[in-house]
Protein backbone atom coordinates (compact mmCIF):
# COMPACT_ATOMS: atom_id res chain seq x y z
CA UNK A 1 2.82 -48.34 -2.60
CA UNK A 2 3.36 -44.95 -0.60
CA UNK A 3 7.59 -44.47 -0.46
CA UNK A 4 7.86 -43.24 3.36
CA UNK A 5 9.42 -39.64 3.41
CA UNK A 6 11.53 -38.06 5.92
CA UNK A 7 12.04 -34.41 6.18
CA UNK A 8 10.72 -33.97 2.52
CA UNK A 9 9.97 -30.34 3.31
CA UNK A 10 13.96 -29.76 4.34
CA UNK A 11 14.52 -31.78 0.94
CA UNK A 12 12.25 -29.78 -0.95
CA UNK A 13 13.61 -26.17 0.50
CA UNK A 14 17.47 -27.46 -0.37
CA UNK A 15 16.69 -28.41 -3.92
CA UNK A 16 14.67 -25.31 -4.66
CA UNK A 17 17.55 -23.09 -3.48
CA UNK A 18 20.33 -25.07 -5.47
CA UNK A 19 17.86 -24.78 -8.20
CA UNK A 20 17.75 -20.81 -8.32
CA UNK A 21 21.58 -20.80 -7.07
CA UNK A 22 22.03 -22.95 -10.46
CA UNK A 23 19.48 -20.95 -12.89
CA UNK A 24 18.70 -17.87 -11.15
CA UNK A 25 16.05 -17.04 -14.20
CA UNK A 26 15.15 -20.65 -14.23
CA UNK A 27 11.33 -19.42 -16.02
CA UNK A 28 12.59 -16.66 -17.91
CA UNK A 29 12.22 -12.60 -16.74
CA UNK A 30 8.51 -12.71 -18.71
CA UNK A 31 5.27 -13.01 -16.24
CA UNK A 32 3.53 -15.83 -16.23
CA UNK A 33 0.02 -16.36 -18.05
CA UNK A 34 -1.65 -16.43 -14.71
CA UNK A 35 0.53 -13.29 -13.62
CA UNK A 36 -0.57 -11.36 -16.45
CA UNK A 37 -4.78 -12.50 -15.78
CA UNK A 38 -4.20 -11.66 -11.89
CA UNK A 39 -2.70 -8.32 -12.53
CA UNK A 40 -6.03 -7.37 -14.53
CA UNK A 41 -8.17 -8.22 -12.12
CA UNK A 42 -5.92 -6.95 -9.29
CA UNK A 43 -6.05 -3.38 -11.17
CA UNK A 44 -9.79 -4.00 -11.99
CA UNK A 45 -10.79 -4.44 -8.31
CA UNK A 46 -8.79 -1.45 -7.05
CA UNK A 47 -6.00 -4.13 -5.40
CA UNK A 48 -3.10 -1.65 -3.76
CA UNK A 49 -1.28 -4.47 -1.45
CA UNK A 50 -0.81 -7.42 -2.92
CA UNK A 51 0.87 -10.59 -0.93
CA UNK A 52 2.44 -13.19 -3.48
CA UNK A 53 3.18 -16.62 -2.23
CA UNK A 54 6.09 -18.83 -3.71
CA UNK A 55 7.27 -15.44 -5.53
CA UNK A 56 10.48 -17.53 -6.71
CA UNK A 57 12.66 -15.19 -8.57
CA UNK A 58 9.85 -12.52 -9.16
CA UNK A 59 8.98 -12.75 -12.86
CA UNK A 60 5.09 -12.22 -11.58
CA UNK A 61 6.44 -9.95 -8.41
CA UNK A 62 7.94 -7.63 -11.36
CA UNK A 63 5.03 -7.60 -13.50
CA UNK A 64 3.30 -6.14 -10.46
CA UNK A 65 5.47 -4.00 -8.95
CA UNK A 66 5.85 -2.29 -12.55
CA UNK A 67 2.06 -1.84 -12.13
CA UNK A 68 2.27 0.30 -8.73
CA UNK A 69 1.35 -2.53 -6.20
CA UNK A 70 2.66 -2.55 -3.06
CA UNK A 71 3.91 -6.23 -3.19
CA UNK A 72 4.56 -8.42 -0.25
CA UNK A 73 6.78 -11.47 -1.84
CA UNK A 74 6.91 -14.72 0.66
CA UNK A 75 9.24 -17.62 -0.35
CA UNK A 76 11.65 -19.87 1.39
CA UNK A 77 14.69 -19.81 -1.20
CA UNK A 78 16.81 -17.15 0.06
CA UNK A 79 18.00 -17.40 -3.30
CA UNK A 80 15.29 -16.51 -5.07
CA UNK A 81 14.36 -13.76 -3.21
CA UNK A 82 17.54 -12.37 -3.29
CA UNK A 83 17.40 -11.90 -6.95
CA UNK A 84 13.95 -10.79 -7.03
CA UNK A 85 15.31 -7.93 -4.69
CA UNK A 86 18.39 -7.13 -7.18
CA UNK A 87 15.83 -6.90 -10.00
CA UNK A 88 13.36 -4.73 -8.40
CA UNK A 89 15.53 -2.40 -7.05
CA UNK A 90 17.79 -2.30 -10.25
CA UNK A 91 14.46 -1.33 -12.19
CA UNK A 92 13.62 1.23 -9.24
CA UNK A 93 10.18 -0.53 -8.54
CA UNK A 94 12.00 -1.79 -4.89
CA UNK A 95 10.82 0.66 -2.38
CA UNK A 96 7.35 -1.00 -3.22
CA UNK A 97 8.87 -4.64 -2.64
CA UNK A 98 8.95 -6.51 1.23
CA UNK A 99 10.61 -9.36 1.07
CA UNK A 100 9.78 -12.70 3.42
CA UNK A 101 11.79 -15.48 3.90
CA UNK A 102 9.60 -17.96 5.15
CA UNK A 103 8.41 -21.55 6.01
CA UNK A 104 4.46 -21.28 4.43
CA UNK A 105 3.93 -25.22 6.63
CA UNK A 106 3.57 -22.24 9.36
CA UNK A 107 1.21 -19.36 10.40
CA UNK A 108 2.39 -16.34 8.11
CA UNK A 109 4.39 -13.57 9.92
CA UNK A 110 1.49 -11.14 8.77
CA UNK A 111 -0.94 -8.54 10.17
CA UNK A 112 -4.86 -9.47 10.06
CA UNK A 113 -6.74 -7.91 7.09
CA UNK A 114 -4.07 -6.21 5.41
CA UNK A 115 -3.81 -7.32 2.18
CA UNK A 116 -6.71 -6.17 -1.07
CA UNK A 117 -5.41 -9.58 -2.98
CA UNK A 118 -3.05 -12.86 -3.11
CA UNK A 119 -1.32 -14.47 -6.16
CA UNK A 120 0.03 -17.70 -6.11
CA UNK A 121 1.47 -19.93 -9.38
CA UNK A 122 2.12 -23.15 -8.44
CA UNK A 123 2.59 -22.84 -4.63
CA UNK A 124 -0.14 -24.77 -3.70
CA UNK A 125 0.52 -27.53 -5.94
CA UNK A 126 3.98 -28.21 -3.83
CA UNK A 127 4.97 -30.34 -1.17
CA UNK A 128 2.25 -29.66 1.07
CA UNK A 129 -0.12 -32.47 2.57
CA UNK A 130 -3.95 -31.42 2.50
CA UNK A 131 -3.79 -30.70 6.12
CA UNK A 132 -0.88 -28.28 5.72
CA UNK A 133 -2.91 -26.66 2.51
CA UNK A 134 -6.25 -25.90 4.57
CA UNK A 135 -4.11 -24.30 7.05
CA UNK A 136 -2.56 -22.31 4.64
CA UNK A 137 -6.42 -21.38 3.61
CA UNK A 138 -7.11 -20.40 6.36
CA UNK A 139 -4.28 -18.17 7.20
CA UNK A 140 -4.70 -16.34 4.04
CA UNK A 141 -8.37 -15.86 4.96
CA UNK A 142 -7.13 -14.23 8.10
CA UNK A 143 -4.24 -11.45 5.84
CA UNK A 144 -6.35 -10.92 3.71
CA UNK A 145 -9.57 -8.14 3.82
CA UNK A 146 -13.06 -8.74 3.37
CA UNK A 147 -13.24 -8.64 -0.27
CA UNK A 148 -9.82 -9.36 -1.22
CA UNK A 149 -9.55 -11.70 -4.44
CA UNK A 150 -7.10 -14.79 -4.29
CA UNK A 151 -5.67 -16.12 -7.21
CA UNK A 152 -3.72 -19.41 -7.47
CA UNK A 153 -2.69 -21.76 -9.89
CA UNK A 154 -1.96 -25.63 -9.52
CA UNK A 155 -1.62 -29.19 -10.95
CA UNK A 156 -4.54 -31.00 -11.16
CA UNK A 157 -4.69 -35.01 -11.64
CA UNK A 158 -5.35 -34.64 -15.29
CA UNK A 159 -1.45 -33.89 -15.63
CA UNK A 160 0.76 -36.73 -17.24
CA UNK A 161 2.71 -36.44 -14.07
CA UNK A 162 0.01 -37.73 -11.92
CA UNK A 163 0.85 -40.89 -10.45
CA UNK A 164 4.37 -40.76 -12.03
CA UNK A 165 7.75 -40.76 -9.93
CA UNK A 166 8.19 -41.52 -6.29
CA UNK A 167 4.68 -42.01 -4.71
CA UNK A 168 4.91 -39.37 -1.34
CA UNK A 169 1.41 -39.91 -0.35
CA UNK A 170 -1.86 -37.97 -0.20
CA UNK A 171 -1.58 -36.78 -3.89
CA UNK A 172 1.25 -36.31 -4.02
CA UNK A 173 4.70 -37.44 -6.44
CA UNK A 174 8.09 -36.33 -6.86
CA UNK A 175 9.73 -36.50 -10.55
CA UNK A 176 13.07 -35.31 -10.73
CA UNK A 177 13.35 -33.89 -7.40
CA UNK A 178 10.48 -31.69 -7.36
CA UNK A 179 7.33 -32.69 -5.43
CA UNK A 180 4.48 -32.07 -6.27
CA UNK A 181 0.48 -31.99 -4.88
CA UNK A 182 -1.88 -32.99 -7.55
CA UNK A 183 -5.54 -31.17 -7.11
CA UNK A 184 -9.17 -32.49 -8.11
CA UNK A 185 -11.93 -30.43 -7.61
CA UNK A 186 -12.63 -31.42 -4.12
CA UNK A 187 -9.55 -29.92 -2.51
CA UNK A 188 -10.54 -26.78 -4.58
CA UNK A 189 -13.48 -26.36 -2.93
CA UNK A 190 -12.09 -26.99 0.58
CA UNK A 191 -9.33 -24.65 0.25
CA UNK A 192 -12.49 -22.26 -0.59
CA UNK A 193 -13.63 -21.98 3.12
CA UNK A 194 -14.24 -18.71 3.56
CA UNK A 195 -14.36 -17.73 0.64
CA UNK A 196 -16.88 -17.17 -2.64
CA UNK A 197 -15.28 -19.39 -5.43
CA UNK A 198 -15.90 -17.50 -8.08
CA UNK A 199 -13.64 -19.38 -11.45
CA UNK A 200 -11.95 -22.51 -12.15
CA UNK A 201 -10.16 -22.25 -15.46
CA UNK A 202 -8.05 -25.14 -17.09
CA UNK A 203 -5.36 -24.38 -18.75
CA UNK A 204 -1.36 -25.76 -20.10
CA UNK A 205 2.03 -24.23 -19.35
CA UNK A 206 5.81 -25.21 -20.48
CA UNK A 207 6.64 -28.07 -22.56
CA UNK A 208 5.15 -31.47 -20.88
CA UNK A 209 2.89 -29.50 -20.98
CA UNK A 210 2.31 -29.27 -17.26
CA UNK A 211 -2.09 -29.09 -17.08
CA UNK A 212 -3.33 -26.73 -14.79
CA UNK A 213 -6.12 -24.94 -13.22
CA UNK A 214 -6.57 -21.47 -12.48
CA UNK A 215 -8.52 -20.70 -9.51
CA UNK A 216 -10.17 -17.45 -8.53
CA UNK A 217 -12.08 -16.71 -5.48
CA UNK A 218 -13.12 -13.59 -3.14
CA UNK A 219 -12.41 -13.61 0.68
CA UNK A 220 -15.90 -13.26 2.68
């Protein structure tokens, strides 16, 4: 049975920014596995501007912003962002960083076509109901140039996680506080409107180990 949830997203936003408050490098200063992959194909495609969703602290953001992108890093813990900005600037990578605290349930604050590729690890697979995730497709479809490559990872329902916890609904299940939206293949391909999907590739991260996909795909 489905546990009825109020404000979850207001839930969700408070515990991730006690969570950085508490462990401000709460995964470490390294990239990520799927940080490292997207910044060879971001440097293999040409990629200049890069938009990162659910840039948390910035161990990806720094990884790229040591490469020479142009990074625009969206996230709603003021937190986090807040000690990606330290970082980057204290490395003197931060005249390359924007910063953007925001809400991603709602249209992004950004100009059509801009960007030459996205990166998200593990936004996707939040809080988010399917409706709210399509929109989110679609918005990135609109920042994003003809051509651009997006790169996201996320839980899928293979994950010993799935099904666990409190039971939110629509995929989705919170285990100690976090929420989280378990993928199959057919939200993959809807969150693909627009788009060429071009890789799905399974992988494991951390010590559960969490079981995830990573999923390319190139803006039409």
């Amino acid at each position: 049975m489905s546990t009825p949830v109020e404000d979850l997203g207001t839930r969700q936003q408070a515990h991730w920014e006690a969570t950085f408050r508490a462990s401000p490098q709460l995964y470490g200063s390294a990239p990520s596995e799927a940080g490292r992959w997207a910044l060879s194909r971001m440097l293999a495609d040409g990629a200049a501007r890069v938009l990162e969703l659910g840039a948390g602290h910035g161990r990806d953001t720094l990884h790229f912003l040591d490469a020479g992108l142009e990074v625009t890093a969206v996230d709603y813990a003021v937190s986090g962002l807040a000690a990606l900005w330290d970082a980057a600037h204290g490395r003197g990578t931060g005249a390359r960083l924007t910063s953007v605290t925001h809400d991603l349930c709602r249209p992004l604050p950004l100009a059509d076509g801009y960007f030459d590729a996205c990166f998200a690890h593990m936004l996707f697979t939040m809080a988010f109901t399917t409706s709210e995730l399509v929109a989110l497709g679609a918005e990135l479809h609109r920042v994003l140039r003809p051509g651009a490559t997006c790169v996201y990872t996320v839980r899928h329902k293979g994950d010993a996680h799935y099904g666990q916890g409190i039971d939110l609904g629509d995929d989705r299940f919170e285990n100690g506080g976090f929420a989280v939206h378990f993928f199959d293949e057919d939200l993959v391909h809807r969150l693909a409107d627009g788009f060429e999907l071009e890789d799905v590739t399974a992988f494991e991260e951390g010590d559960l180990p969490r079981r995830l996909w990573r999923v390319t795909m190139r803006r039409r």
